[in-house]
Structure formats: structure tokens, C-alpha cells
C-alpha atoms as a PDB file:
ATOM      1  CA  UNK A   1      20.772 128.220  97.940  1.00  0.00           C
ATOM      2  CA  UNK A   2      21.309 126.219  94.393  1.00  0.00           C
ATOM      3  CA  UNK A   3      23.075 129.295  93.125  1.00  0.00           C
ATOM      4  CA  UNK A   4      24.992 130.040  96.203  1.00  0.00           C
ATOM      5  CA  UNK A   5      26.790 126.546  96.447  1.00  0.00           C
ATOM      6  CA  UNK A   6      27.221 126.811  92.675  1.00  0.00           C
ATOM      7  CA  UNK A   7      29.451 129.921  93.216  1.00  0.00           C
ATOM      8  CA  UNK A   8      31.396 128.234  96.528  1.00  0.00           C
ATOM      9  CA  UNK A   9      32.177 125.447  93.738  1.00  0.00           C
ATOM     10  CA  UNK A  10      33.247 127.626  91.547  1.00  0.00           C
ATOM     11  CA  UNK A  11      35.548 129.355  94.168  1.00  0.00           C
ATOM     12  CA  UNK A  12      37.134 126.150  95.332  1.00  0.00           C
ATOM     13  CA  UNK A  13      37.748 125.026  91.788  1.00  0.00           C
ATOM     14  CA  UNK A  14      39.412 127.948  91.180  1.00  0.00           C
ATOM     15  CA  UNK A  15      41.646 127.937  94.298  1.00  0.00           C
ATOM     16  CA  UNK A  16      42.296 124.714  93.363  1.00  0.00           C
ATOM     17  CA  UNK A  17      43.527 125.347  90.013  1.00  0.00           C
ATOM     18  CA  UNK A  18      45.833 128.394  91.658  1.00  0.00           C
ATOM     19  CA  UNK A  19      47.712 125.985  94.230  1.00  0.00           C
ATOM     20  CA  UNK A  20      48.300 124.171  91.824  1.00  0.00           C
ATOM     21  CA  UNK A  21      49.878 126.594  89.762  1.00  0.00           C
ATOM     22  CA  UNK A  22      52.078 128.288  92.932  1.00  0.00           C
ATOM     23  CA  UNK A  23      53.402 124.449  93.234  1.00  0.00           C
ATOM     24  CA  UNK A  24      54.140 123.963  89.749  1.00  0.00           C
ATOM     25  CA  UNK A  25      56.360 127.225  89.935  1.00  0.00           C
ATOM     26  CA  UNK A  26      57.705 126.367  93.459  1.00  0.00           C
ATOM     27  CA  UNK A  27      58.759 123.205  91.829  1.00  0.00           C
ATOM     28  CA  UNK A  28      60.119 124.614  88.802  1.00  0.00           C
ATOM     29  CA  UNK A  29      62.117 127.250  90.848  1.00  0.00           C
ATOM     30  CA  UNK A  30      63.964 124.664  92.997  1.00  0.00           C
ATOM     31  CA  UNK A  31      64.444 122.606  90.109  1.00  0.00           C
ATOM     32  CA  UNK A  32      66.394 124.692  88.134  1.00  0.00           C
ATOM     33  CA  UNK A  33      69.947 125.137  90.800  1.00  0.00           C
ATOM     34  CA  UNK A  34      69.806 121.078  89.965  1.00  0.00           C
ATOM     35  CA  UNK A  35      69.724 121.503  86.261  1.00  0.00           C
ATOM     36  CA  UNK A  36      72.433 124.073  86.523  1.00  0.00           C
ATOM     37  CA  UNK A  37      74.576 121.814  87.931  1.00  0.00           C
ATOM     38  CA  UNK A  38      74.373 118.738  86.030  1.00  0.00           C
ATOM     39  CA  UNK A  39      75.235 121.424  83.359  1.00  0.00           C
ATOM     40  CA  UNK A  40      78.409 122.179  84.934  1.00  0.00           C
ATOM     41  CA  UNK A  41      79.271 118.475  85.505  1.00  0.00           C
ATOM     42  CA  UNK A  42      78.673 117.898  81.808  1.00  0.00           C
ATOM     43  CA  UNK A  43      80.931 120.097  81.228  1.00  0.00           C
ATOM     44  CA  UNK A  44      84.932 118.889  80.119  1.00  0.00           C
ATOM     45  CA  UNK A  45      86.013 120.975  82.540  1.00  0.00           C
ATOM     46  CA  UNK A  46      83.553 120.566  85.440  1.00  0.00           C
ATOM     47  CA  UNK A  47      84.448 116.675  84.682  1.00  0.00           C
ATOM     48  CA  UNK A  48      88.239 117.454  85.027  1.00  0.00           C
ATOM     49  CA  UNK A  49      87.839 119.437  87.815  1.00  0.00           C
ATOM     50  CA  UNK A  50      85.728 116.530  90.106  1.00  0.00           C
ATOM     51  CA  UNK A  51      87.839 113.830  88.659  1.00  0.00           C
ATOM     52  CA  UNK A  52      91.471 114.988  89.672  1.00  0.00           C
ATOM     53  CA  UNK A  53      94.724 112.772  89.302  1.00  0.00           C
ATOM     54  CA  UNK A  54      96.988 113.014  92.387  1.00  0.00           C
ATOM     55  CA  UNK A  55      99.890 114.681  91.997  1.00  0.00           C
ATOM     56  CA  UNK A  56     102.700 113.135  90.685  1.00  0.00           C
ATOM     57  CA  UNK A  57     100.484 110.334  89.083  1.00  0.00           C
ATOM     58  CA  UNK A  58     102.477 110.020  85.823  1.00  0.00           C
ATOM     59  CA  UNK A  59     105.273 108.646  87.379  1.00  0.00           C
ATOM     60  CA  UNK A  60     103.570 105.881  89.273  1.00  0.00           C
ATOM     61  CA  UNK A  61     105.418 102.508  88.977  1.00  0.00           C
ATOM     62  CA  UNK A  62     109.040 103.644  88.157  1.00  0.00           C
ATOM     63  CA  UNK A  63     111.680 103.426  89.596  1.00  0.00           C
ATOM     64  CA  UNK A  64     112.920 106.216  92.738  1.00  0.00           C
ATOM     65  CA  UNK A  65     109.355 106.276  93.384  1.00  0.00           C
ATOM     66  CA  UNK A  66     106.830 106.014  95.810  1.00  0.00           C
ATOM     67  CA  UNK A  67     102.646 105.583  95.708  1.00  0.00           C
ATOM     68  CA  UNK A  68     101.546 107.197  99.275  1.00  0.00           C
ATOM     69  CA  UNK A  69      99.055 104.480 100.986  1.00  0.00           C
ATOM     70  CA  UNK A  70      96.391 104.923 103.808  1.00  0.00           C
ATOM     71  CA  UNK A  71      98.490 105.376 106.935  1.00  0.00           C
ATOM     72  CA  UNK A  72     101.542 106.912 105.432  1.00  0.00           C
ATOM     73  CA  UNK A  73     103.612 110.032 106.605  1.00  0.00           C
ATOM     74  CA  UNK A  74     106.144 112.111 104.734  1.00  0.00           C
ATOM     75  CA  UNK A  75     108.759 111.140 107.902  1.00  0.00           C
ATOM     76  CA  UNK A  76     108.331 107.650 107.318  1.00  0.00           C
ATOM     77  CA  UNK A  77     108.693 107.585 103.911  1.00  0.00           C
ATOM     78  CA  UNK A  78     111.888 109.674 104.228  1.00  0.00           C
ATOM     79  CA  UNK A  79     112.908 107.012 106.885  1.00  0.00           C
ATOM     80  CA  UNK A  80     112.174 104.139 105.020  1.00  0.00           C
ATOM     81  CA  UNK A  81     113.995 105.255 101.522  1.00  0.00           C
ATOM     82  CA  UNK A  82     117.081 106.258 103.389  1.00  0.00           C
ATOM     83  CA  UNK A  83     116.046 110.088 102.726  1.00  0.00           C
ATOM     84  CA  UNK A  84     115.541 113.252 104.420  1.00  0.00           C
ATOM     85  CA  UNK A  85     112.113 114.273 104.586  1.00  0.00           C
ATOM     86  CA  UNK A  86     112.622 118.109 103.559  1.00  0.00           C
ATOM     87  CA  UNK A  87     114.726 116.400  99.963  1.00  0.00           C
ATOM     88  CA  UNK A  88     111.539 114.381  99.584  1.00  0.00           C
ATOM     89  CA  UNK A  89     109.089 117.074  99.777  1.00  0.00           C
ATOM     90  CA  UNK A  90     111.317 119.852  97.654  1.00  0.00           C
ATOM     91  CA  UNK A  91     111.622 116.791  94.844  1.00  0.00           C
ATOM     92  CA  UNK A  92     108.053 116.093  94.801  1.00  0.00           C
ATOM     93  CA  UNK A  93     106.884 119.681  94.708  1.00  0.00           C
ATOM     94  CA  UNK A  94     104.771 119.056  97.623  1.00  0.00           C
ATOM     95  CA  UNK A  95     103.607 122.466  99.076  1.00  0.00           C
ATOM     96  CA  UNK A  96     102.790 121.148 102.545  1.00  0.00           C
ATOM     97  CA  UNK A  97     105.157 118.263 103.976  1.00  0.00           C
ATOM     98  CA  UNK A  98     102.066 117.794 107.185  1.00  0.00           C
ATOM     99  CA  UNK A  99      99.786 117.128 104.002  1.00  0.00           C
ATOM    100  CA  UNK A 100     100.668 114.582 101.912  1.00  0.00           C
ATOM    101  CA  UNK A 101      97.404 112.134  99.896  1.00  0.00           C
ATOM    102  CA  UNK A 102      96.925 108.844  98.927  1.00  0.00           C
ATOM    103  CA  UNK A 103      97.759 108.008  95.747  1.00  0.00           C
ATOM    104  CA  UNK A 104      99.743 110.633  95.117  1.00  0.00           C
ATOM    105  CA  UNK A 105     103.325 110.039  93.956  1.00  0.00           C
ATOM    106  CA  UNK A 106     106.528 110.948  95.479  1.00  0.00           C
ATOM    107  CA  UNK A 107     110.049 110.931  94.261  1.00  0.00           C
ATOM    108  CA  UNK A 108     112.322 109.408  96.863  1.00  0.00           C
ATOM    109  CA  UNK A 109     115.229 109.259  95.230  1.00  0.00           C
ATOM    110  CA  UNK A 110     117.800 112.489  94.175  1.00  0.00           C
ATOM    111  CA  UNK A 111     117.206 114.218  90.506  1.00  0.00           C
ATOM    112  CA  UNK A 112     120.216 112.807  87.818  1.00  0.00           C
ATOM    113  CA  UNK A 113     121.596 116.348  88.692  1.00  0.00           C
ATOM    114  CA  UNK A 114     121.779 115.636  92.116  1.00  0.00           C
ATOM    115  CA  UNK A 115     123.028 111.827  91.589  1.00  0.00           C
ATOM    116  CA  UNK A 116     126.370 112.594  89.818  1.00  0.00           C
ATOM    117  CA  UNK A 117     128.614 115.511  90.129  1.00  0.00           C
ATOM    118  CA  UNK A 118     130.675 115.850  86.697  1.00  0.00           C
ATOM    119  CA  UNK A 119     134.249 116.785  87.763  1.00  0.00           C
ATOM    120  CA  UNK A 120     136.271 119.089  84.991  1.00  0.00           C
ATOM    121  CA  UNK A 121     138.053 116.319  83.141  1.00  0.00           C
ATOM    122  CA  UNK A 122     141.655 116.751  82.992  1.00  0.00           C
ATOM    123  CA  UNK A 123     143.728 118.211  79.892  1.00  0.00           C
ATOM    124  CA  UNK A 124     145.240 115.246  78.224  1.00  0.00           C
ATOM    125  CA  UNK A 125     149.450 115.299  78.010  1.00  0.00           C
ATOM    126  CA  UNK A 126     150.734 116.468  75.149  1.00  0.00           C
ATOM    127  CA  UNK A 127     153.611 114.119  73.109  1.00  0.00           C
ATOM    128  CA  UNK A 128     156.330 115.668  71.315  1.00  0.00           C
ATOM    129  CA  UNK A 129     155.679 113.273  68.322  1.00  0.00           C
ATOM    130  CA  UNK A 130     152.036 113.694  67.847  1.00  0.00           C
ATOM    131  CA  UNK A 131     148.970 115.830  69.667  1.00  0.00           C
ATOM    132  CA  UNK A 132     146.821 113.320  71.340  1.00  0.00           C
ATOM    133  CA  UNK A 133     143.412 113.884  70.050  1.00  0.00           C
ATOM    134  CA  UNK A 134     141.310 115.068  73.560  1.00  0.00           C
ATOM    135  CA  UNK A 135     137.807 112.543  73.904  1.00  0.00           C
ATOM    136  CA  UNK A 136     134.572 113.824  73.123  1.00  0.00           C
ATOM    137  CA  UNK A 137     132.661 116.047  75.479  1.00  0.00           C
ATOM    138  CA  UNK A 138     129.631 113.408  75.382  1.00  0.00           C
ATOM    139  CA  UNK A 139     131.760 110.188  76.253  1.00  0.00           C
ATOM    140  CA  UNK A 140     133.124 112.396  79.024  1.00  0.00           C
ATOM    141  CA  UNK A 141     130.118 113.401  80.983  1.00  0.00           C
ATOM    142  CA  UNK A 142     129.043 109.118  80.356  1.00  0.00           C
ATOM    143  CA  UNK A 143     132.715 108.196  81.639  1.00  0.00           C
ATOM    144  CA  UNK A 144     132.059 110.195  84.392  1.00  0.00           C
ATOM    145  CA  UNK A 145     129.018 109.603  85.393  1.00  0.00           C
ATOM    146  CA  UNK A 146     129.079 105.713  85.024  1.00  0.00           C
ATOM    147  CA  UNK A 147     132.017 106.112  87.498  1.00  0.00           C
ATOM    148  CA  UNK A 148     130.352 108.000  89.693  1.00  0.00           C
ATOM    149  CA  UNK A 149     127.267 105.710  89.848  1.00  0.00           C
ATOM    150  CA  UNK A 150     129.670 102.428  90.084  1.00  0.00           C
ATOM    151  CA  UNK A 151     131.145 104.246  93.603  1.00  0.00           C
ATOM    152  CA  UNK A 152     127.785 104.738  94.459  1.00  0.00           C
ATOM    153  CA  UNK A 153     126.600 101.219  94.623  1.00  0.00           C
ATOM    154  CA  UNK A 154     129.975 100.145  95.604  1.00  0.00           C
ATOM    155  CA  UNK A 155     130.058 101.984  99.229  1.00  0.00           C
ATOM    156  CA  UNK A 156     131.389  99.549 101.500  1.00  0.00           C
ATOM    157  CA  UNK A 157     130.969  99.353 105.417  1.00  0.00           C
ATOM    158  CA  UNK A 158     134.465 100.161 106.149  1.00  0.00           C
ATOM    159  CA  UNK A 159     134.307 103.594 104.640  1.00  0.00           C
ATOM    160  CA  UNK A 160     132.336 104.721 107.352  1.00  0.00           C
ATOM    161  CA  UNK A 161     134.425 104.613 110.823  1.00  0.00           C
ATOM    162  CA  UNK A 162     131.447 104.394 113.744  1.00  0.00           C
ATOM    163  CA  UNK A 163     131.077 105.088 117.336  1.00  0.00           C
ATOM    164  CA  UNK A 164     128.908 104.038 119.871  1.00  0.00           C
ATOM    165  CA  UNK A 165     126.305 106.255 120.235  1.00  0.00           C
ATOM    166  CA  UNK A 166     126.267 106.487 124.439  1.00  0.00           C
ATOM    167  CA  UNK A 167     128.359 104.090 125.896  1.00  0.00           C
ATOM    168  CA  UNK A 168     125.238 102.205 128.318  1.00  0.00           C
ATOM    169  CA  UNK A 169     123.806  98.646 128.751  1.00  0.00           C
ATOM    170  CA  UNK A 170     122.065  97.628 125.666  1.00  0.00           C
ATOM    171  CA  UNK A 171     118.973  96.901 127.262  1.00  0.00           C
ATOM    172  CA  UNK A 172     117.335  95.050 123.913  1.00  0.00           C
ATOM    173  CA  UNK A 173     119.282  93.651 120.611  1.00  0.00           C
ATOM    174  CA  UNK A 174     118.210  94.047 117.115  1.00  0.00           C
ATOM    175  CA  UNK A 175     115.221  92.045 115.516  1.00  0.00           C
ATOM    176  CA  UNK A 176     114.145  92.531 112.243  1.00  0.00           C
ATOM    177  CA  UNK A 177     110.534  92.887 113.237  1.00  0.00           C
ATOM    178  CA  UNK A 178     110.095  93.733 116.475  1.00  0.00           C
ATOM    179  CA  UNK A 179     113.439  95.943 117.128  1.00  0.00           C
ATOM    180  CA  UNK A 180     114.782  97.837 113.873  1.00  0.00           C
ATOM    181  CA  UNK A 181     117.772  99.084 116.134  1.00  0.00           C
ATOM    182  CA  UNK A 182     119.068  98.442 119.478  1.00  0.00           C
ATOM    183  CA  UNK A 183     117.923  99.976 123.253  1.00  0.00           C
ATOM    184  CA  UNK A 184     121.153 101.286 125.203  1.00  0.00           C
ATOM    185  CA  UNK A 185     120.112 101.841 128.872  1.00  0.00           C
ATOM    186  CA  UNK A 186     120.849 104.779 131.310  1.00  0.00           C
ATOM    187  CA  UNK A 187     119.858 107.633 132.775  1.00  0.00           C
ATOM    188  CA  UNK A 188     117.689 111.149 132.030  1.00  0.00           C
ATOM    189  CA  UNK A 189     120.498 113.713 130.522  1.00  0.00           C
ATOM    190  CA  UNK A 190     122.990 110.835 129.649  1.00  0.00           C
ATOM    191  CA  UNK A 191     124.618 112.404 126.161  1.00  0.00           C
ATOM    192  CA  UNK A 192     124.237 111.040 123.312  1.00  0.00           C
ATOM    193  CA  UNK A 193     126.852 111.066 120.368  1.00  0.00           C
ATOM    194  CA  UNK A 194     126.469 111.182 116.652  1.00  0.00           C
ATOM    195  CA  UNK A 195     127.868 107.578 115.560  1.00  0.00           C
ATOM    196  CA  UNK A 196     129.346 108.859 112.621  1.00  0.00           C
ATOM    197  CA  UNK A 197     130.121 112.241 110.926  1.00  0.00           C
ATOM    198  CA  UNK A 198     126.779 113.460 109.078  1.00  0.00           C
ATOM    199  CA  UNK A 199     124.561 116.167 108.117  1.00  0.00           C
ATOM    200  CA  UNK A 200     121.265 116.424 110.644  1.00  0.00           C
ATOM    201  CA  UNK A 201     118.144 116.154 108.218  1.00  0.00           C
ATOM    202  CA  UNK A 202     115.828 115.332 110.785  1.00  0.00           C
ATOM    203  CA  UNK A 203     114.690 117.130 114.233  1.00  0.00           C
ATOM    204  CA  UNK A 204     111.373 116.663 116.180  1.00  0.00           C
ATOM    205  CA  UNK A 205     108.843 114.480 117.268  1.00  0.00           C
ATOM    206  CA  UNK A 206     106.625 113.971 114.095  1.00  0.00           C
ATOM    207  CA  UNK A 207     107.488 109.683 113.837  1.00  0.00           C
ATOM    208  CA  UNK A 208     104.831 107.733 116.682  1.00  0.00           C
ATOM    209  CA  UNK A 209     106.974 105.586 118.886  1.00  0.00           C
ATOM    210  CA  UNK A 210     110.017 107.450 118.721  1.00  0.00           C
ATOM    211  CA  UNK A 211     109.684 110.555 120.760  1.00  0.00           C
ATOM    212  CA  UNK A 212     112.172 113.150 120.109  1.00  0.00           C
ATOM    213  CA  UNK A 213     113.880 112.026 117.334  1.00  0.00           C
ATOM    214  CA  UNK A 214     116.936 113.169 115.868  1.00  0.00           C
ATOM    215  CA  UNK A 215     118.660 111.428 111.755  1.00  0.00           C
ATOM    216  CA  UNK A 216     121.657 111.688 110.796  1.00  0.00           C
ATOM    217  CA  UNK A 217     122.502 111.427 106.947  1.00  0.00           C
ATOM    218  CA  UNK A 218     126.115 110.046 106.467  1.00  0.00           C
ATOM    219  CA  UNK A 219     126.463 109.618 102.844  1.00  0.00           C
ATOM    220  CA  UNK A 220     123.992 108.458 100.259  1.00  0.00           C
ATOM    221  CA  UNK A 221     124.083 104.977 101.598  1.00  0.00           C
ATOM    222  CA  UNK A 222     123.953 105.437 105.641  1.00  0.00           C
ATOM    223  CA  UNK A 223     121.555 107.312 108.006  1.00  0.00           C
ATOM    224  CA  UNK A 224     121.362 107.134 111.815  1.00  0.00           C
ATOM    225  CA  UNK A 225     118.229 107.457 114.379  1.00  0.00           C
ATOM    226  CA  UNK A 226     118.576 108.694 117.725  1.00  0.00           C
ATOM    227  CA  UNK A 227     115.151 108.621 119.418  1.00  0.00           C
ATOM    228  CA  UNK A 228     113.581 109.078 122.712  1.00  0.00           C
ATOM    229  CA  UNK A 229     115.719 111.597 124.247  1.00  0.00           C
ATOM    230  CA  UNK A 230     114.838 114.107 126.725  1.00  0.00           C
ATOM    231  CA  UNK A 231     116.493 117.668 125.189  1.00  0.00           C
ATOM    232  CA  UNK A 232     117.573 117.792 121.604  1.00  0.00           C
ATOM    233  CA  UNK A 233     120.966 119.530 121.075  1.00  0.00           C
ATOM    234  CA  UNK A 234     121.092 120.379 116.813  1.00  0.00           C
ATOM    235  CA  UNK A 235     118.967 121.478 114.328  1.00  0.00           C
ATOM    236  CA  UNK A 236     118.205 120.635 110.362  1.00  0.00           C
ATOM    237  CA  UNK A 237     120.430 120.870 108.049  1.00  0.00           C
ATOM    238  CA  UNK A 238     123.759 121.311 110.356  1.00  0.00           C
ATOM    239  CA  UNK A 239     126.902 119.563 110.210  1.00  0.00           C
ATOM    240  CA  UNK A 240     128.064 117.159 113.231  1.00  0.00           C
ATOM    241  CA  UNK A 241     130.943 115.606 113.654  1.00  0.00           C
ATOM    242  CA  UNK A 242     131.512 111.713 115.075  1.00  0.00           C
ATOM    243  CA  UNK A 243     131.182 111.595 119.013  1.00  0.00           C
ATOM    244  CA  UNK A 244     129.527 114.608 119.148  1.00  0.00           C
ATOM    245  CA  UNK A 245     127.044 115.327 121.723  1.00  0.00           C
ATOM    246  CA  UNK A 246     123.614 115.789 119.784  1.00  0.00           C
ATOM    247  CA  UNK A 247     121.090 115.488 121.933  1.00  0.00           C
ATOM    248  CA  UNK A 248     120.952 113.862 125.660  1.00  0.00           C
ATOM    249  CA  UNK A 249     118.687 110.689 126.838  1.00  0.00           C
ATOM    250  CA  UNK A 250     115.343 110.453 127.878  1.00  0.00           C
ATOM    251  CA  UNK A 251     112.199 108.542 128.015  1.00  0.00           C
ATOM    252  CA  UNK A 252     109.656 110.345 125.236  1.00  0.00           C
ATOM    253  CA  UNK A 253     107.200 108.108 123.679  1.00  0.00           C
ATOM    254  CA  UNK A 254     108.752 105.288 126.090  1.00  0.00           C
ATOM    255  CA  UNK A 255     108.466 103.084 128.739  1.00  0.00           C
ATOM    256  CA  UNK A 256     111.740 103.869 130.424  1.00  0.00           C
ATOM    257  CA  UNK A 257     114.451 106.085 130.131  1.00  0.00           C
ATOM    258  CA  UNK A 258     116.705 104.474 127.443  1.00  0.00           C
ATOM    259  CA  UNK A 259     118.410 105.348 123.863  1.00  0.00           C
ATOM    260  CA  UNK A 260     117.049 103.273 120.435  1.00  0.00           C
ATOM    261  CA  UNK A 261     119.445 103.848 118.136  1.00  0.00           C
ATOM    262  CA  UNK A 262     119.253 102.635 114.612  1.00  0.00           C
ATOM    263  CA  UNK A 263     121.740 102.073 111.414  1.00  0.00           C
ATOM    264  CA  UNK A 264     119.702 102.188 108.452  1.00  0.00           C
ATOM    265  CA  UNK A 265     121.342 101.215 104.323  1.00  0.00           C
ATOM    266  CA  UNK A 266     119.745 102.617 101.943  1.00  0.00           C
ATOM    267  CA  UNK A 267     116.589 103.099 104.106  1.00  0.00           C
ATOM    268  CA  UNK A 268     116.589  99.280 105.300  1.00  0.00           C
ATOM    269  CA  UNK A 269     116.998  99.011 108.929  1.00  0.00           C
ATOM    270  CA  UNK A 270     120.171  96.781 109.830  1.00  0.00           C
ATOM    271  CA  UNK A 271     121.856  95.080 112.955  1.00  0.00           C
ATOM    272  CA  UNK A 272     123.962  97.965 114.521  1.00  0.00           C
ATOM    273  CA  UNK A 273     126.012  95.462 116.365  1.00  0.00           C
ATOM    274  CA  UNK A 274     127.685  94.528 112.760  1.00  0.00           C
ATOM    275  CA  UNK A 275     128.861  98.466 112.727  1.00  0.00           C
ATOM    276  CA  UNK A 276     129.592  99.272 115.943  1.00  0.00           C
ATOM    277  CA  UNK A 277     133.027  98.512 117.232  1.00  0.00           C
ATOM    278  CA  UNK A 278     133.517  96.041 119.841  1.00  0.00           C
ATOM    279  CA  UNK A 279     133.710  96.569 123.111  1.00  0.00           C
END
């Protein structure tokens, strides 16, 4: 008997020394996936590849522009910087316009090549007494350009000869926080009229609380919202001309049937009632 529970001992010992040994190598086996990986994080690259800047990073902070916060859509942006959303997205390189990140940096205002067309500059007249000496090519291009930028910021509102957009009751005025345009009143396939002449660089219903929504760009200074209507009547990119029928009223993303029409410089929304004429 003395022998026999010396040998069942010896055979537990020993099982217990090979369990042990199966959960050392279990252990070591799903150990090692774990120590591959924290190789491939010390890595430069692995690091590089976890910690990626959004695109467009380097040029956070200057001027023409724009750090995308929480909340933010490509339309608005475009709305708020006086821009068309498809400009935005081909100047910023961004591949999808529906997916845009935080933190990641947009340009929102044209390229310098974009900004200023250089116009030939014109043959200087030639005296019979002496050959005028023509200017340099470089003071040109700077004479040219700082004129071109001086007409830029110099647009005034008179060079811009507006419409009303549907002649209706205007059922709600501006107010610079609660109404960034004014409601014209009427009813469901009323037309409504491009205020101005423009290029369309905005169709759809991507912007919350405006329904179908239709821009108008009128120069680098101006754009023009039509929203809410019921049928849409142009597409991106074409030209309209002033009191032309773009689209026709409705009630989308509203309460009532109505127009909200909106004058917008340089992307800040404005009283249309200054613009409009009277009456």
C-alpha cells in the first residue's frame, strides 16, 4: 500500500509539473502577437502612421483659411466664406466633399492664380524724338495685380443692379441672429427669380433648415440663397440671368409654404432690404 501511494505521488507530481509546462507555453504563445505589436508601434513609421496630422495642417492659422470644428459641413463653410462648396473642396484637395474631419484645414479663399487675371499690357506709343523705354515685365504683373486686388476690395453695392426675388408678402424681416435673410410669403409653385445675374454653385438639400436650396455666386463679393422651394429649376455650375425663374416655392424643411431669401458679402449674411429696390 506504502509503495502504491508512493507511485500515485509520483504521478500527480508529475502531472503537475506538465500543466504547468502546457500553461507556460499557452502563455508564451499568446504573448508573443502583443510583443509584435509594441514592435511595430516602436517603430518611426508605425508611430507616424497612428499619429497622423490632418490634412492641410501646415496651413493652420493663415489667412484664406479655415480649421474644420465638431459640427461643421463642407456647405456651410462654403456658405459662410462667401464660396462655392465644389471651389472649396477642389482647393483643399479633399477627395470626398460628404467627408470632411476635424482639424483638418481648408482653403476658402481662391489660389493667387485664381485672384488676379494679368491682362496683356499695352505697347507703349512711340515719340518721334525719342523711343520710350517699355516698363519692366516684373513691375507689370505687380501694377497689375495691385490694381486688380484694389477693384476687388473696392466692389461697391451699386455695381450689382437687384431684383426681388418673388414679388410676395415678406412674412419675416432680417435679424442678425435669428433671421440671416428675409421670408417672402405665397403659395406652392409661386416662381422664384434669380435677384441678380450669377453663376449657380449650389443645388440640393445638403444645409439643415433650408430645404431645397439653391446659391447664386454674383461676383467675388455677392452670393444669393434661395431656400425652401418645392421643384428646383437649374443645376451647378450654369449661368442665370436676373429675373430668371430658378426654381418655384415651397415649404421643405419649413413650417409653411414661404421663400427665405438671403444676400450674403463676402460670406456675411446682410439685410436684403438695403439691396432690394423699393417697392
Amino acid at each position: 500500500m506504502t509503495v502504491l501511494k508512493r507511485r500515485l505521488g509520483l504521478s500527480l507530481a508529475a502531472a503537475c509539473v506538465l500543466l504547468t509546462l502546457v500553461a507556460c507555453g499557452t502563455r508564451s504563445i499568446n504573448r508573443a502577437p502583443v510583443e509584435e505589436r509594441v514592435t511595430r508601434v516602436g517603430d518611426p513609421a508605425g508611430v507616424a502612421a497612428i499619429v497622423k496630422q490632418p490634412q492641410g495642417f501646415e496651413h493652420a492659422g493663415k489667412p484664406g483659411y479655415y480649421t474644420v470644428k465638431p459640427g461643421d459641413t463642407l456647405m456651410r463653410i462654403a456658405l459662410e466664406n462667401g464660396q462655392s462648396p465644389r471651389d472649396i473642396a477642389a482647393w483643399s484637395q479633399v477627395e470626398n466633399p460628404n467627408r470632411i474631419e476635424v482639424g483638418q484645414v481648408l482653403r476658402v479663399v481662391p489660389p493667387i492664380s485664381q485672384e488676379v487675371q494679368v491682362q496683356p499690357v499695352s505697347r507703349p506709343s512711340v515719340s518721334t524724338g525719342s523711343l520710350a523705354q517699355p516698363p519692366s515685365s516684373a513691375s507689370s504683373s505687380a501694377n497689375v495685380a495691385a490694381a486688380a486686388e484694389t477693384k476687388s476690395n473696392q466692389v461697391t453695392d451699386t455695381e450689382i443692379n437687384w431684383v426681388w426675388p418673388n414679388n410676395g408678402v415678406v412674412l419675416a424681416g432680417f435679424d442678425d441672429v435669428k433671421n440671416k435673410g428675409i421670408d417672402i410669403g405665397g403659395v406652392a409653385g409661386d416662381p422664384v427669380l434669380a435677384a441678380a445675374d450669377g453663376r449657380v454653385v449650389y443645388v440640393g438639400a445638403g444645409l439643415r433648415g433650408y430645404g431645397n436650396l439653391i446659391i447664386l455666386k454674383h461676383n467675388n463679393v455677392y452670393l444669393t440663397a434661395y431656400a425652401h422651394n418645392q421643384t428646383l429649376l437649374v443645376k451647378e455650375d450654369q449661368s442665370v440671368l436676373k429675373g430668371q425663374k430658378i426654381a418655384e416655392m415651397g415649404n421643405s424643411d419649413a413650417d409653411r409654404v414661404k421663400l427665405h431669401f438671403e444676400v450674403r458679402r463676402q460670406g456675411k449674411p446682410v439685410d436684403p432690404a438695403k439691396y432690394l429696390p423699393a417697392r
